[in-house]
Protein backbone atom coordinates (compact mmCIF):
# COMPACT_ATOMS: atom_id res chain seq x y z
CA UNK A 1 37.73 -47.01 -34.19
CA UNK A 2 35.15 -48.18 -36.84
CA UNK A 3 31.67 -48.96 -34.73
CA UNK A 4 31.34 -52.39 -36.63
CA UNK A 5 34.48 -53.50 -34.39
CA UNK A 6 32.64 -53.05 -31.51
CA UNK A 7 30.80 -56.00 -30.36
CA UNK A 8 27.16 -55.39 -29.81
CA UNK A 9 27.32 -56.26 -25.75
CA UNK A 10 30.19 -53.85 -25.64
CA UNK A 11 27.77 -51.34 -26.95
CA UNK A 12 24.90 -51.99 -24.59
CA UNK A 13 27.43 -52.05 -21.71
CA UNK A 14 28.61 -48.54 -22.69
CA UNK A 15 24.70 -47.63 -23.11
CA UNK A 16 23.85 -48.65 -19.41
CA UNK A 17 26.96 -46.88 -18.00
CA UNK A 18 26.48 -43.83 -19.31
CA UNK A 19 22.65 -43.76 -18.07
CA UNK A 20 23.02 -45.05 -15.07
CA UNK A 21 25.49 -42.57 -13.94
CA UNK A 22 24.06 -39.23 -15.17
CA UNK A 23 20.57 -38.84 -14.58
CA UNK A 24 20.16 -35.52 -16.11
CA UNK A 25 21.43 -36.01 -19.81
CA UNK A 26 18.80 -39.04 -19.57
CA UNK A 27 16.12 -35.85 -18.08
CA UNK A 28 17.25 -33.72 -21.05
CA UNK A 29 17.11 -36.56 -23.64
CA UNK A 30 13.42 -37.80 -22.81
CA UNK A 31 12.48 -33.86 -23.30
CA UNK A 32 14.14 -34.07 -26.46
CA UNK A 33 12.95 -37.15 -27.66
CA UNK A 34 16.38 -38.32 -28.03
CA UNK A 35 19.55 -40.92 -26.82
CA UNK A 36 22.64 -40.20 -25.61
CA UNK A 37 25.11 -42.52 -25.01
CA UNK A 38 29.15 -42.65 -24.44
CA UNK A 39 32.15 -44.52 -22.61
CA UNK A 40 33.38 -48.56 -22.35
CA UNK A 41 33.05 -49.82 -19.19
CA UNK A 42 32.89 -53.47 -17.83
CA UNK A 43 30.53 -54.79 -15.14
CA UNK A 44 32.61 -53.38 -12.28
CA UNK A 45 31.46 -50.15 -13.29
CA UNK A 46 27.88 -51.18 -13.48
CA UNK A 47 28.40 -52.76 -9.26
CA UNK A 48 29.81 -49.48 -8.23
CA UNK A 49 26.82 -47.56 -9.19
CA UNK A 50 24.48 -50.02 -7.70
CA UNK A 51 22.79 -51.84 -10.67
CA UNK A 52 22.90 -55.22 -10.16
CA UNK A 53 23.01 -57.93 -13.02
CA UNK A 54 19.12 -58.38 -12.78
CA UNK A 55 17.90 -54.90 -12.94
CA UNK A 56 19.35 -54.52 -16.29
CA UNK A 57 16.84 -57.33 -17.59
CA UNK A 58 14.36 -54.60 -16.96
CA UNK A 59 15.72 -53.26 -20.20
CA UNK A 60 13.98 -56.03 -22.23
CA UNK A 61 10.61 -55.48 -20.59
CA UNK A 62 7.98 -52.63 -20.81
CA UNK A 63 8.79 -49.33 -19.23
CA UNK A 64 4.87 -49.40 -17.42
CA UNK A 65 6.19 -52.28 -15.53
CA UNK A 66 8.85 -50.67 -13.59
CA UNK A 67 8.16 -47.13 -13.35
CA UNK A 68 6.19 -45.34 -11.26
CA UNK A 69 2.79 -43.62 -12.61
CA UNK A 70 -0.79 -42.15 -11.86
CA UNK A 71 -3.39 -43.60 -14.35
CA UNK A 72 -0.81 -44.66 -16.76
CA UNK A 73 1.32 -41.60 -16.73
CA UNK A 74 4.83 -40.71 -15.78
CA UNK A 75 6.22 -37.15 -14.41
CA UNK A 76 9.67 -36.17 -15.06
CA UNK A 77 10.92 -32.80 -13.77
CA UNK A 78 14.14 -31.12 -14.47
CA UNK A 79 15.00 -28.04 -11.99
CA UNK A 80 17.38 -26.02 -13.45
CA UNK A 81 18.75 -23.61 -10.59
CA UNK A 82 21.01 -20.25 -10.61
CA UNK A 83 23.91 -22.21 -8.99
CA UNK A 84 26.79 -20.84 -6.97
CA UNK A 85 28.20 -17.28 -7.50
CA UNK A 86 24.76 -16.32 -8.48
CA UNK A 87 22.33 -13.91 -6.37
CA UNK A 88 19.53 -16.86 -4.87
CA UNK A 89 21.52 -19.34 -6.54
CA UNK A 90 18.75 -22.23 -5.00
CA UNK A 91 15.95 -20.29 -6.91
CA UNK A 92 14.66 -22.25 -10.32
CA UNK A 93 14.95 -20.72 -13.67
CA UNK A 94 13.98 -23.56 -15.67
CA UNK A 95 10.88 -25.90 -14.18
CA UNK A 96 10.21 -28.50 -17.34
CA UNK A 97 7.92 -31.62 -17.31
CA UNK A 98 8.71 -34.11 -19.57
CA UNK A 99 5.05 -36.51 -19.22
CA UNK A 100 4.96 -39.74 -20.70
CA UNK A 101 1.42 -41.89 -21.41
CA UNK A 102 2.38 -45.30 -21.73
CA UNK A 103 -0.84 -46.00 -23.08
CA UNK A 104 -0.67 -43.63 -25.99
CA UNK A 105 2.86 -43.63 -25.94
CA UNK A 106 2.87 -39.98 -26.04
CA UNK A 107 5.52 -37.79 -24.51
CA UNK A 108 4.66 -34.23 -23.90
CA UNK A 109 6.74 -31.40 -22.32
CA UNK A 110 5.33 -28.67 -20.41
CA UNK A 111 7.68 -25.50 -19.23
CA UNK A 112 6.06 -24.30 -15.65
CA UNK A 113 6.24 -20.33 -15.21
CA UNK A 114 8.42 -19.22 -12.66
CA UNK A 115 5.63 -16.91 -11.46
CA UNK A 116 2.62 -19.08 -10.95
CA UNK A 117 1.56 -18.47 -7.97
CA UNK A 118 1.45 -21.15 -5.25
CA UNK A 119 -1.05 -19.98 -2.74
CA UNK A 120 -1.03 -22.63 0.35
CA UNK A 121 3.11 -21.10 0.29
CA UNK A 122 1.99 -17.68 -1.04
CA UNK A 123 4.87 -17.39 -2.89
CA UNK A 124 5.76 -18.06 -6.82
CA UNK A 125 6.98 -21.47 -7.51
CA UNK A 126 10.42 -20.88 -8.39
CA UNK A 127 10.79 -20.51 -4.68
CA UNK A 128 9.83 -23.88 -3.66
CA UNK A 129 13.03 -25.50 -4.06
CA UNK A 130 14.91 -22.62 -1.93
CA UNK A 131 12.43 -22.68 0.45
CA UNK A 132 12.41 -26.29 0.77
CA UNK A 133 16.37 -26.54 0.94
CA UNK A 134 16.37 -24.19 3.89
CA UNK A 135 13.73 -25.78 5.93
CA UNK A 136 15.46 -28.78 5.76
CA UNK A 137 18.38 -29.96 2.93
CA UNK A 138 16.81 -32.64 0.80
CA UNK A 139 13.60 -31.02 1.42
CA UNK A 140 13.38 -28.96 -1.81
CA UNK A 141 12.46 -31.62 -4.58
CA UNK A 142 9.95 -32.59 -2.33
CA UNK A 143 8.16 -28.88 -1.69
CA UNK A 144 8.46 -28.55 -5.23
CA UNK A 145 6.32 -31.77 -6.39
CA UNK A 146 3.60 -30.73 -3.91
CA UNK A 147 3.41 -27.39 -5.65
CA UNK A 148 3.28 -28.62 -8.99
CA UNK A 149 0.29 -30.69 -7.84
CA UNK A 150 -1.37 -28.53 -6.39
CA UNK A 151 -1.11 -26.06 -9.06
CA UNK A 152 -1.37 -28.38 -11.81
CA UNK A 153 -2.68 -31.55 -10.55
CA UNK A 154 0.63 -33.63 -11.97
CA UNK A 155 1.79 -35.85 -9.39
CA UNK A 156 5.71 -35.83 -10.31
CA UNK A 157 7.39 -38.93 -9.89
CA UNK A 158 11.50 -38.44 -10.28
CA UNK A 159 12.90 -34.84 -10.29
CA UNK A 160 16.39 -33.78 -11.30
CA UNK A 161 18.04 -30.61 -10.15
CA UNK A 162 20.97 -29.17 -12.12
CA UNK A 163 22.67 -25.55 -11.90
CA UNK A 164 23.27 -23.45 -14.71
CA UNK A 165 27.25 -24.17 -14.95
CA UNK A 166 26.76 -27.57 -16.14
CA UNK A 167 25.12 -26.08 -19.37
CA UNK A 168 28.00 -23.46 -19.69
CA UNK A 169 30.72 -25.89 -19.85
CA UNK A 170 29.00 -28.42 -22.01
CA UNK A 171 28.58 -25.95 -23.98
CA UNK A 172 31.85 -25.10 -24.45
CA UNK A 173 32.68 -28.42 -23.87
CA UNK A 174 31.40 -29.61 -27.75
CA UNK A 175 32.74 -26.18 -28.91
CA UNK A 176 29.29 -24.22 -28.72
CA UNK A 177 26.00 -24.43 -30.04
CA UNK A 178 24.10 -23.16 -33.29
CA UNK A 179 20.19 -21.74 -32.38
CA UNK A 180 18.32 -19.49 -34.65
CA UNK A 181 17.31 -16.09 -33.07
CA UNK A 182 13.80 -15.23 -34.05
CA UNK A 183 13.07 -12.62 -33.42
CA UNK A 184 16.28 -10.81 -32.11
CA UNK A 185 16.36 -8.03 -29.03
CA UNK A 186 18.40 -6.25 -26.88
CA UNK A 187 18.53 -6.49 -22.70
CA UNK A 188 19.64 -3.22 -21.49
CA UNK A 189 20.05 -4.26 -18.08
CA UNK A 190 21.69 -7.65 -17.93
CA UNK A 191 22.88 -8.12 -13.87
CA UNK A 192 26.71 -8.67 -14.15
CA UNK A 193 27.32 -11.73 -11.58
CA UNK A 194 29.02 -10.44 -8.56
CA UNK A 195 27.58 -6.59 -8.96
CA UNK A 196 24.39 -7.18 -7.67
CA UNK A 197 25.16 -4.45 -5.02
CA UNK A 198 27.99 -2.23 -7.01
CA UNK A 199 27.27 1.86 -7.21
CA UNK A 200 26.18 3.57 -8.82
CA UNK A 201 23.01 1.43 -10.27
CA UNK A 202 23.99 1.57 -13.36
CA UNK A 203 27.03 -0.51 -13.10
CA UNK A 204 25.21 -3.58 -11.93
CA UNK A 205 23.99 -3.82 -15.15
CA UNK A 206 25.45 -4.74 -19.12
CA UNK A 207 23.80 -4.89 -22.50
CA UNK A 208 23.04 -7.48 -24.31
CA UNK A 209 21.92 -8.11 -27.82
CA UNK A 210 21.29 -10.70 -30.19
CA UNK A 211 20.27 -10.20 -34.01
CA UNK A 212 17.92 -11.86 -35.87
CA UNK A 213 18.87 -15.38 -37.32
CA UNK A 214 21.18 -17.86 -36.96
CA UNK A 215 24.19 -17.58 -34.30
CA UNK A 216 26.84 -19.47 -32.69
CA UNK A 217 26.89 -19.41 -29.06
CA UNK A 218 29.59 -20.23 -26.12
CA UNK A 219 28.77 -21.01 -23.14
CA UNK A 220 28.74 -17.66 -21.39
CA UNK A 221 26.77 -16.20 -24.49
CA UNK A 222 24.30 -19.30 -24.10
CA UNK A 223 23.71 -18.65 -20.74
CA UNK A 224 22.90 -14.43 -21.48
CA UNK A 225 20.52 -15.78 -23.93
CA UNK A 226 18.68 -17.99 -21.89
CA UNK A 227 18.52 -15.87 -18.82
CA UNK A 228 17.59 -12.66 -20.48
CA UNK A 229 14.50 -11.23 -19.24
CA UNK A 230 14.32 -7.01 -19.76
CA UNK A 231 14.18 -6.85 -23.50
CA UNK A 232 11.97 -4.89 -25.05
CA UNK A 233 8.39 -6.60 -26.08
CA UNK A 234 7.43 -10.55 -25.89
CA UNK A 235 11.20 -11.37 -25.50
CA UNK A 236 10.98 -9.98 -22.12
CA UNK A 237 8.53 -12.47 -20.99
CA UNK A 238 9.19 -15.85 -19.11
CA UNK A 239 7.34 -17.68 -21.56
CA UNK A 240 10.18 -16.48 -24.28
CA UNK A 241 13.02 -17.45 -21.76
CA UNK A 242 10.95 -20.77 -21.41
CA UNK A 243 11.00 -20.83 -25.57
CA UNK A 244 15.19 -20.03 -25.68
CA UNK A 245 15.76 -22.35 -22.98
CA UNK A 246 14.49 -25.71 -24.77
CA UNK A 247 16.56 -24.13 -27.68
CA UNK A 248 19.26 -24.52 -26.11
CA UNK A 249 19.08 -27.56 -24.43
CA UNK A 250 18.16 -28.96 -28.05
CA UNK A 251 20.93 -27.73 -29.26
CA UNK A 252 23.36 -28.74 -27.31
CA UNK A 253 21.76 -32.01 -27.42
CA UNK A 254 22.37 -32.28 -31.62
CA UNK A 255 26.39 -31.69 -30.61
CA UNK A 256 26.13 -34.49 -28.43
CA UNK A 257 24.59 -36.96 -29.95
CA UNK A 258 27.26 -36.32 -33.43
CA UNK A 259 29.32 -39.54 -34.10
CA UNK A 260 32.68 -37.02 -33.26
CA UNK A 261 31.45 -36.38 -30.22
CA UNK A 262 30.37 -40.23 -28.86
CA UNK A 263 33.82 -41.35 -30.20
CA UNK A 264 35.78 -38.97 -28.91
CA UNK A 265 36.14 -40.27 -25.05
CA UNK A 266 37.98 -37.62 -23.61
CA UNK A 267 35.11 -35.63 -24.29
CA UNK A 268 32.89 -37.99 -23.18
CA UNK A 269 34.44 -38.46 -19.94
CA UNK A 270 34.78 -34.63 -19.21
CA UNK A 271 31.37 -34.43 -20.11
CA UNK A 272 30.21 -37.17 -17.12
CA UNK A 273 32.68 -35.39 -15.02
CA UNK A 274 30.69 -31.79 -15.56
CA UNK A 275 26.95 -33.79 -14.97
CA UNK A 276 28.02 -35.54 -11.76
CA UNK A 277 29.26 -32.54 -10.10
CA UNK A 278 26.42 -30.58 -10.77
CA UNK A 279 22.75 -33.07 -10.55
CA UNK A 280 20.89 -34.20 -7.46
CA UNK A 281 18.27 -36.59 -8.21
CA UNK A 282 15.48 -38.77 -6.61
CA UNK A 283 15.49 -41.35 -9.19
CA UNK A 284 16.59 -45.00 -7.90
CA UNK A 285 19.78 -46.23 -9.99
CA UNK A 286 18.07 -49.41 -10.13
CA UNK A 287 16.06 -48.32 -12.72
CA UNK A 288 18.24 -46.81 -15.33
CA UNK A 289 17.99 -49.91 -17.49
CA UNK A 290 14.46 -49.22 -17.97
CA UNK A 291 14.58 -45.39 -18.30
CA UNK A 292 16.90 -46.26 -21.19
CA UNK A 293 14.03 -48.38 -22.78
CA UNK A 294 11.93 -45.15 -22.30
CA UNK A 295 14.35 -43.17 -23.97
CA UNK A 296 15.12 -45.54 -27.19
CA UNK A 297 11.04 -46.04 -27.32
CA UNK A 298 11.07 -42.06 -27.39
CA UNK A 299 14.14 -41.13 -29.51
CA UNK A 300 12.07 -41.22 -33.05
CA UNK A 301 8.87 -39.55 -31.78
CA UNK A 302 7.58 -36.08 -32.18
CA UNK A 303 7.27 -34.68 -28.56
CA UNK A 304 4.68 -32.18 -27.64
CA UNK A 305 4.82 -29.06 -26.23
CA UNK A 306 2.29 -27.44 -23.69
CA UNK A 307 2.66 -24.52 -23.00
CA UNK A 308 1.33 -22.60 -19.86
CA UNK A 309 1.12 -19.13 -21.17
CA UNK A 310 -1.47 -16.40 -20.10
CA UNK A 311 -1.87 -15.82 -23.71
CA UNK A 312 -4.55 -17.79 -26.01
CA UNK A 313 -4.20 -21.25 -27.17
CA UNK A 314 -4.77 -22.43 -30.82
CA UNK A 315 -8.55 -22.57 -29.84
CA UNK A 316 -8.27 -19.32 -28.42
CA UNK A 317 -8.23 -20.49 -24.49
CA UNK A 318 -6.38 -18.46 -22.04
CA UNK A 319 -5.57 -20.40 -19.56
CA UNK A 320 -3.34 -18.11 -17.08
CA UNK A 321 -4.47 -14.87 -16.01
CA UNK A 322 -2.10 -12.05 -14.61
CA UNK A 323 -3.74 -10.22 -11.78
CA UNK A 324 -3.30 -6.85 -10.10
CA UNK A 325 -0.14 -6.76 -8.25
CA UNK A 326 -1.76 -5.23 -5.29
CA UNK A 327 -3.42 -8.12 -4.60
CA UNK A 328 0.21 -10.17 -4.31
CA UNK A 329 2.02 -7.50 -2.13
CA UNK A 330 3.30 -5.72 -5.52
CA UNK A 331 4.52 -9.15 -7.34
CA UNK A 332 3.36 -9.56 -11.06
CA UNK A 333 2.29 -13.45 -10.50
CA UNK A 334 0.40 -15.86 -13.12
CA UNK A 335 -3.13 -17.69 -11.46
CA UNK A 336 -5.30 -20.05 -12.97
CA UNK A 337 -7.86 -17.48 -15.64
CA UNK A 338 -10.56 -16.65 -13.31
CA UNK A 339 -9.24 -18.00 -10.40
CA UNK A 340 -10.05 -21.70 -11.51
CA UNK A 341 -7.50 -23.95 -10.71
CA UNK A 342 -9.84 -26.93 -11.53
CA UNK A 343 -10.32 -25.71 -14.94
CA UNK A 344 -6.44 -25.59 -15.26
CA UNK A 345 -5.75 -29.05 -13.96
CA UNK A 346 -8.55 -30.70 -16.21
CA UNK A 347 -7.22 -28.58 -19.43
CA UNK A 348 -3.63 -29.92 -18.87
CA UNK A 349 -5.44 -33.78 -18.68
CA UNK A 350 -7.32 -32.98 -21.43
CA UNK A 351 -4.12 -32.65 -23.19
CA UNK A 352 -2.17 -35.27 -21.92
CA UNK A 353 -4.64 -38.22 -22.58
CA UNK A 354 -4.53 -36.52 -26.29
């Protein structure tokens, strides 16, 4: 099928269906400054997912309009959780804010640290979302905003959650991904899913390497290289896993936006299959149309990256701070440098009205 046989409201009606039914490709596409798109489908389609005929006229009007904001800013959130078969699989591995200005029209990610400390919970922040879920089901996306805020000072507007499997079989889904390994390492002890309590110690574990430059992951191998955190050095940090993580995600994103994979709609289709079963999300279906005018206004732009490190900035700031782990009943957490959460909050808004 040649694209120019395909009327132009055939297109947009394939646009809108594939937004309005997976949230999280939509997530991951705003972080990447990209669009994804895929599958025909007719109006009856568009009914059974709840978008009637005059929300998608929000398409043709200005994102500011219809979304929510604080001061002219929107807060995305993607949650990307351990998932079933997995030790805590409620527990978040991946927190990333994808902030849009609709002012300056500037979109900005920033990848939260698993261990900043939230201290009205005492407790990091990738325990929110557990935490929330077993007070009270539902109750996770909403323990987790408050965190970020107070921590941060972002009021987030629409979360998604996803667990790890749905990036596995995408991944394999579009036949793997290419990233470039820089700077390669080796995890010694890997945890083996399903071993977490296997004698002797040793056999819990599995190691892992990946050399220096480009490879060709799978899924499985994708995942490893993502989740890795005992390597030897920086690559042993959070803040690298924060780094290989939007590498992936990128990545997979470049097989899925190639004209053989948008035309090919058995892949497509498994693809929406893979997303619904794995995404919870507190964004209205109602407006889809407009978060897919976000997303073409945001597809050509350079996105910015913050990142929340306790290393210096380009200016030489430091914003996080890694205290005694006495003081945190033996836990190595990140705090605000000098205990200034203020300081924090206004450095992030500093950036954001940039």
């Amino acid at each position: 099928m040649k694209l120019r046989h395909v009327r132009p409201f055939r297109l947009v009606i394939k646009f809108f269906s594939f937004i309005q039914q997976h949230l999280l490709i939509i997530f991951s596409a705003l972080i990447l400054g990209t669009l994804l798109a895929g599958g025909i489908v007719g109006f009856r389609f568009l009914a059974q997912h709840n978008v009637n005929p005059q929300d998608l006229l929000s398409f043709f009007g200005k994102p500011s309009q219809n979304l929510d904001s604080t001061n002219g800013v929107t807060n995305f959130l993607l949650l990307g959780v351990r998932g079933e078969g997995s030790e805590s699989p409620l527990l978040t591995d991946t927190m990333i804010i994808f902030s849009y200005n609709h002012e300056t029209k500037t979109p900005t990610t920033i990848s939260i640290p698993r261990d900043l400390w939230v201290t009205s919970l005492k407790t990091k922040i990738n325990t929110t979302y557990l935490y929330g879920e077993e007070a009270s089901p539902g109750a996770g996306i909403q323990l987790t905003q408050a965190a970020i805020l107070e921590d941060l000072g972002l009021p987030i507007h629409y979360t998604a959650v996803v667990d790890f499997a749905v990036f596995k079989q995408a991944i394999d889904l579009v036949d793997g991904i290419d990233v470039d390994v820089t700077p390669g390492f080796t995890d010694t002890e890997f945890p083996i899913p399903g071993k977490e309590n296997a004698l002797p110690i040793s056999s819990r574990y599995e190691s892992i390497t990946f050399a220096t430059g480009s490879a060709h992951l799978n899924g499985e191998t994708a995942l490893k290289f993502v989740r890795s955190r005992h390597s030897y050095g920086d690559e042993g940090t959070d803040f690298a896993r924060s780094r290989r993580q939007q590498q992936v995600v990128a990545a997979l994103r470049q097989k899925m936006v190639t004209p053989s994979f948008l035309l090919d709609q058995k892949k497509v289709n498994a693809l929406l299959d893979i997303i619904s079963s794995h995404l919870k999300t507190n964004f209205p279906s109602s407006l889809y149309p407009t978060l897919a005018k976000l997303a073409l206004d945001t597809k050509d732009q350079t996105i910015k990256s913050l990142p929340l490190t306790n290393l210096p900035d380009a200016d030489g700031v430091s914003i996080l701070y890694n205290p005694p782990t006495k003081k945190y009943s033996g836990q190595w957490v990140l705090i605000a440098k000098d205990n200034n959460w203020n300081a924090l909050k206004q450095y992030i808004k500093n950036h954001l009205s940039q």
